[in-house]
Protein backbone atom coordinates (compact mmCIF):
# COMPACT_ATOMS: atom_id res chain seq x y z
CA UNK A 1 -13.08 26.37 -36.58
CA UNK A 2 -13.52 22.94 -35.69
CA UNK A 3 -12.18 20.04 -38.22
CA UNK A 4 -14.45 17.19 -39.19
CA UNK A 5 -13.83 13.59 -40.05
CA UNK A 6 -15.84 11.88 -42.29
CA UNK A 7 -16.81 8.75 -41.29
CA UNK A 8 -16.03 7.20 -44.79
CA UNK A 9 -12.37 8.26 -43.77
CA UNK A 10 -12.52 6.88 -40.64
CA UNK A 11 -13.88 3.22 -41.69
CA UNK A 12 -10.66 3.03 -43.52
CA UNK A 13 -7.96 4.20 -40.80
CA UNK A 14 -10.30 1.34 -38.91
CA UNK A 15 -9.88 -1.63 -41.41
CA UNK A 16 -13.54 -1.73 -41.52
CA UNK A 17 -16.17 -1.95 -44.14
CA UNK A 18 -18.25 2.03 -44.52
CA UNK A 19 -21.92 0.32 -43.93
CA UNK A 20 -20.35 -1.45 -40.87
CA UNK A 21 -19.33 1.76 -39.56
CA UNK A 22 -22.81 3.55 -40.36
CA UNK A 23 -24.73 0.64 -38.62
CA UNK A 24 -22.58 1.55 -35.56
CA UNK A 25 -22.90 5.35 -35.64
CA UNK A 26 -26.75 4.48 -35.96
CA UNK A 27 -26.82 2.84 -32.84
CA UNK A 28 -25.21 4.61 -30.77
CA UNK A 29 -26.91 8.07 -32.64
CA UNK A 30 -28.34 9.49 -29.44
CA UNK A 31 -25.59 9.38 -27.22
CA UNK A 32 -23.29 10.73 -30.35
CA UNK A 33 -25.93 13.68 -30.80
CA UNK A 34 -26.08 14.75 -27.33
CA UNK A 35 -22.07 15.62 -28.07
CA UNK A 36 -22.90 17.00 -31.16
CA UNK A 37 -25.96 17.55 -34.46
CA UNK A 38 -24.94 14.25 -36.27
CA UNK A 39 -24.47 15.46 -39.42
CA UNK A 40 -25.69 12.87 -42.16
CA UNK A 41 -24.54 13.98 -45.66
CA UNK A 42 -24.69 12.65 -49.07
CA UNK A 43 -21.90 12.47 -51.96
CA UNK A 44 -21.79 11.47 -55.48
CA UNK A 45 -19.43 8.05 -55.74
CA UNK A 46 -17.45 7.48 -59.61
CA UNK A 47 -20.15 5.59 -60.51
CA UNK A 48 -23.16 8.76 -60.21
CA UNK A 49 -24.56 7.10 -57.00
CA UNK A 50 -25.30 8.91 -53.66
CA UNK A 51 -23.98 7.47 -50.80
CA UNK A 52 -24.56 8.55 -47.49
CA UNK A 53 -22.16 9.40 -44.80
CA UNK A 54 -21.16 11.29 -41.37
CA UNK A 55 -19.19 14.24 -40.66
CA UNK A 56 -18.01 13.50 -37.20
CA UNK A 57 -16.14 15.78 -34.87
CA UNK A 58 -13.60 14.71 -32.26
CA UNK A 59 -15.48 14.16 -29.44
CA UNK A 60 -17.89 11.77 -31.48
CA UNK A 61 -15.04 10.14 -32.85
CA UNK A 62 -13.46 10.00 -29.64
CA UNK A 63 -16.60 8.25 -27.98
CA UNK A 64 -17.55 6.33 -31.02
CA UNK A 65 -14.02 4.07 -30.93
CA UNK A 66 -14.79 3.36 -27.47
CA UNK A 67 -17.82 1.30 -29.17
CA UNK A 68 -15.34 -0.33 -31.44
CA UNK A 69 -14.32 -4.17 -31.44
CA UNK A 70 -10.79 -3.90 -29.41
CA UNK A 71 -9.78 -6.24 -33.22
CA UNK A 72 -10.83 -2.67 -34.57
CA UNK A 73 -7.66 -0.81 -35.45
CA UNK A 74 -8.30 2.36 -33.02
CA UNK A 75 -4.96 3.16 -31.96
CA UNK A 76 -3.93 3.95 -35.80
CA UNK A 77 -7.45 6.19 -35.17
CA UNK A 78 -6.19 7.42 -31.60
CA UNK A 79 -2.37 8.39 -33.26
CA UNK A 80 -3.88 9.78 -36.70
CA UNK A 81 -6.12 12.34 -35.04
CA UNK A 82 -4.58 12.57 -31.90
CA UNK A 83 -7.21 11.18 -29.52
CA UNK A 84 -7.70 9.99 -26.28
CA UNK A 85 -9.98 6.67 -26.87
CA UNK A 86 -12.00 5.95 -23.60
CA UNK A 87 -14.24 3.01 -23.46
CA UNK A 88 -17.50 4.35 -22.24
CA UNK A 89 -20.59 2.71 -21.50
CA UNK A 90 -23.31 5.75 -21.48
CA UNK A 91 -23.09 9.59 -21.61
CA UNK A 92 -22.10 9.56 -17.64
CA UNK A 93 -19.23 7.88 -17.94
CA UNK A 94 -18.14 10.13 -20.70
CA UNK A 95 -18.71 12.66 -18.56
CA UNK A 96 -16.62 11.18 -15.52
CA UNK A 97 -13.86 10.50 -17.80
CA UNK A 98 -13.53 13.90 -19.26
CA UNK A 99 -14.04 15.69 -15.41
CA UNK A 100 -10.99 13.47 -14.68
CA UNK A 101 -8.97 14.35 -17.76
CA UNK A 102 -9.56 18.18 -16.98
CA UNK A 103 -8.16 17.32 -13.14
CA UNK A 104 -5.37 15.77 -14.70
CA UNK A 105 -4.76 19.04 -17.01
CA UNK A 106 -4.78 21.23 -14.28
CA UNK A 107 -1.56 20.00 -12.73
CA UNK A 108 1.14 22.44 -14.99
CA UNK A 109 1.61 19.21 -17.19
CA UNK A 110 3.69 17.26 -14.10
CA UNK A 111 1.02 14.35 -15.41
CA UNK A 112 -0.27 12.48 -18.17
CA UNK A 113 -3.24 9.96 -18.61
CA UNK A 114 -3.88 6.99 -20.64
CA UNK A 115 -7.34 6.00 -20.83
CA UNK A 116 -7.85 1.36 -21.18
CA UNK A 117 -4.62 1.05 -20.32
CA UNK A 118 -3.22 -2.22 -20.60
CA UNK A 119 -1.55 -3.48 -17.42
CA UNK A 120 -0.63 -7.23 -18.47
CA UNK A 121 -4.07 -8.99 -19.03
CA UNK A 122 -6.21 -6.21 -17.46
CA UNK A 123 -7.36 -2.84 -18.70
CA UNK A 124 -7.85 -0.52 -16.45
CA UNK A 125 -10.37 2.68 -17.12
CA UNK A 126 -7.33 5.63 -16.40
CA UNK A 127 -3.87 5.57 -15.71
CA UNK A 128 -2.13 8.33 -14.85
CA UNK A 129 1.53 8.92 -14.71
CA UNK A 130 4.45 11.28 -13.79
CA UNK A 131 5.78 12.41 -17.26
CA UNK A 132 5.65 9.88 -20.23
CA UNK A 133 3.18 7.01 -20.52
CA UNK A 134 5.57 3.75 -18.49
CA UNK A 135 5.18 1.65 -16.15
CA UNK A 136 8.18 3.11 -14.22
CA UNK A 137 6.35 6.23 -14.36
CA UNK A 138 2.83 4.96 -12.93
CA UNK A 139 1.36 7.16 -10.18
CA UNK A 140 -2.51 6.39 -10.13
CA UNK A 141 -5.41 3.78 -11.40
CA UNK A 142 -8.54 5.34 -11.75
CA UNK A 143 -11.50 3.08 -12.36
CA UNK A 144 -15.45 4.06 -12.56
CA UNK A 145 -17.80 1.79 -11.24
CA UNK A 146 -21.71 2.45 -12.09
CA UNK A 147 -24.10 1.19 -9.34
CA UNK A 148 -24.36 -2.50 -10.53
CA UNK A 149 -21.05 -3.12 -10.02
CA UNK A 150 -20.89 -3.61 -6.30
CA UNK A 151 -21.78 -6.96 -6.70
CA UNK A 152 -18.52 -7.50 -8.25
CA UNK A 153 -16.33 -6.54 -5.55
CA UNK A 154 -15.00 -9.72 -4.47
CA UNK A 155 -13.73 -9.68 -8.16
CA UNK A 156 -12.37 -6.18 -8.24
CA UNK A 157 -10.30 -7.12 -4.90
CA UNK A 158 -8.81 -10.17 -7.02
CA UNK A 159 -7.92 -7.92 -9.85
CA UNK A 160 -6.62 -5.16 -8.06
CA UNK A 161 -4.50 -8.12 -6.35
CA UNK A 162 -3.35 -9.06 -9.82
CA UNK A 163 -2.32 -5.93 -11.08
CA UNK A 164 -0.15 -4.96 -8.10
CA UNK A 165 1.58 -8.85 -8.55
CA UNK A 166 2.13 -7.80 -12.12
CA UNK A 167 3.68 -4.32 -11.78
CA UNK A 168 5.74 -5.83 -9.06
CA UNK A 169 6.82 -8.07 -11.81
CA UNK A 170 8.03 -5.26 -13.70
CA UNK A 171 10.34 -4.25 -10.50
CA UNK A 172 7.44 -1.42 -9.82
CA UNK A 173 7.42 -0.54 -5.88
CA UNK A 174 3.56 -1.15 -4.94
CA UNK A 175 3.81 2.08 -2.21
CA UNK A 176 4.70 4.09 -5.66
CA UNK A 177 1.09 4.27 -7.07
CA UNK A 178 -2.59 3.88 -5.64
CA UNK A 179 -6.05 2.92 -7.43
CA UNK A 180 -8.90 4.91 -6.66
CA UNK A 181 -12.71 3.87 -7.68
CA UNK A 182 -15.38 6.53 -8.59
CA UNK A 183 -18.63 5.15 -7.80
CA UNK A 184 -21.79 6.37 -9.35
CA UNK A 185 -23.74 8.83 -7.30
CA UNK A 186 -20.41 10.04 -5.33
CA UNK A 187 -18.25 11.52 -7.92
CA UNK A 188 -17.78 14.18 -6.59
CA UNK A 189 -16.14 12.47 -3.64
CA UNK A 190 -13.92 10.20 -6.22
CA UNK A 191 -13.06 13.67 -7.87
CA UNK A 192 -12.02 15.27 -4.64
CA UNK A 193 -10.14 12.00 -3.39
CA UNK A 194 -8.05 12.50 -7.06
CA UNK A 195 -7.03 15.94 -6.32
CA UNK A 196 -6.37 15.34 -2.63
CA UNK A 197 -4.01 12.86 -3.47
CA UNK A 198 -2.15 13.94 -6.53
CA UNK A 199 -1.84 17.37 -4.13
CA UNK A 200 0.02 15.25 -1.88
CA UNK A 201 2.08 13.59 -4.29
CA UNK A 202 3.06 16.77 -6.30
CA UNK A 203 3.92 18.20 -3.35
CA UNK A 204 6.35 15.42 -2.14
CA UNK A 205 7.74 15.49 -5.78
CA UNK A 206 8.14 19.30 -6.34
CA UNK A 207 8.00 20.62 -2.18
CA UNK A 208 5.08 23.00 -3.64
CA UNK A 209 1.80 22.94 -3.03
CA UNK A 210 -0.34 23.57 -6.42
CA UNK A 211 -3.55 23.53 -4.55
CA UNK A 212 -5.64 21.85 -7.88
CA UNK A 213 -8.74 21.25 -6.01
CA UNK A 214 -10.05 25.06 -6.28
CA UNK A 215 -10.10 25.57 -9.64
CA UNK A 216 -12.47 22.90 -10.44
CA UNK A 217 -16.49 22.70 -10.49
CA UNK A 218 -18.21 19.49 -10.31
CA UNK A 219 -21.45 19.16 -11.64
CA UNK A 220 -22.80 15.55 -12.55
């Protein structure tokens, strides 16, 4: 049986104020209830008021402290229930993230990903590494891109520039990890690209060949 969290609970892991919370939740209510119902309850308070609140599950919460301010305190939310906290835009990047989380599960757990990861001033959309979360450890950037952003490509070359100067800062070989970019409308070609390469790497790593690529369906 799946746990709730109510969002009265989760306002105060977030050093936040309850009505702030609800205004947020309201906002965002369709994308939250096409993961979910959102349940909106009522309880008595000390004081013989009702108050409203949410009973949230994971997912929601999951999506919801991608919304948050980044002053918000969502990694005490991301350790206390054991999340992964993506920064999402709309329903089809949720989507995109999770397709690549479930790639990433399929590899005997070799790998693990870290979703706005902070590589020095940047955050980048997916990070995945061999074994533990480090920078020594760093295999593949993953980064979505929805159909506005190609005019930002001269940007995103900078950037990427930046981010290999910085890991080569931190003594990390640049031929020791690659980025890859989804683009909306060809995700299944950024999915396949994923697989295809982490294949490859496995493969160099271990000398077998886990062959990920078959035991997933894409459907955007």
């Amino acid at each position: 049986m799946e746990k709730y969290i109510e969002s009265i609970e989760l306002a105060e892991l977030a050093g936040i104020k309850h009505r702030s919370l609800k205004k947020l939740i309201n906002f965002h209510s369709l994308e939250l209830s096409s993961i979910s119902p959102l349940d909106r309850l009522l309880k008595q308070t000390t004081s013989g008021q009702n108050m409203a609140y949410y009973r949230l599950t994971r997912d929601q919460v999951s999506l919801l402290c991608g919304r948050m301010n980044r002053k918000t305190n969502r990694k005490a939310i991301r350790d206390y229930y054991s999340l992964d906290v993506m920064v999402v835009k709309n329903r089809l990047e949720y989507y995109v993230f999770e397709t690549v989380k479930s790639i990433i599960a399929g590899f005997e757990n070799k790998l693990t990903i870290e979703c706005d990861f902070k590589i020095g001033s940047f955050r980048v959309d997916m990070a995945v590494f061999i074994g533990s979360v480090s920078f020594e450890n760093i295999l593949l950037i993953i980064e979505y891109d929805e159909n506005d952003h190609k005019y930002n490509e001269p940007q995103d070359i900078k950037r990427e520039y930046k981010i290999f100067k910085y890991l080569t800062m931190q003594d990390i070989s640049i031929e020791s990890f690659h980025i890859i970019r989804i683009k909306e409308g060809e995700e299944f070609e950024g999915y396949s690209n994923i697989v295809r390469f982490l294949n490859s790497e496995i493969t160099n790593l271990s000398g077998s060949d886990i062959d990920c690529l078959d035991r997933f369906e894409f459907t955007i």
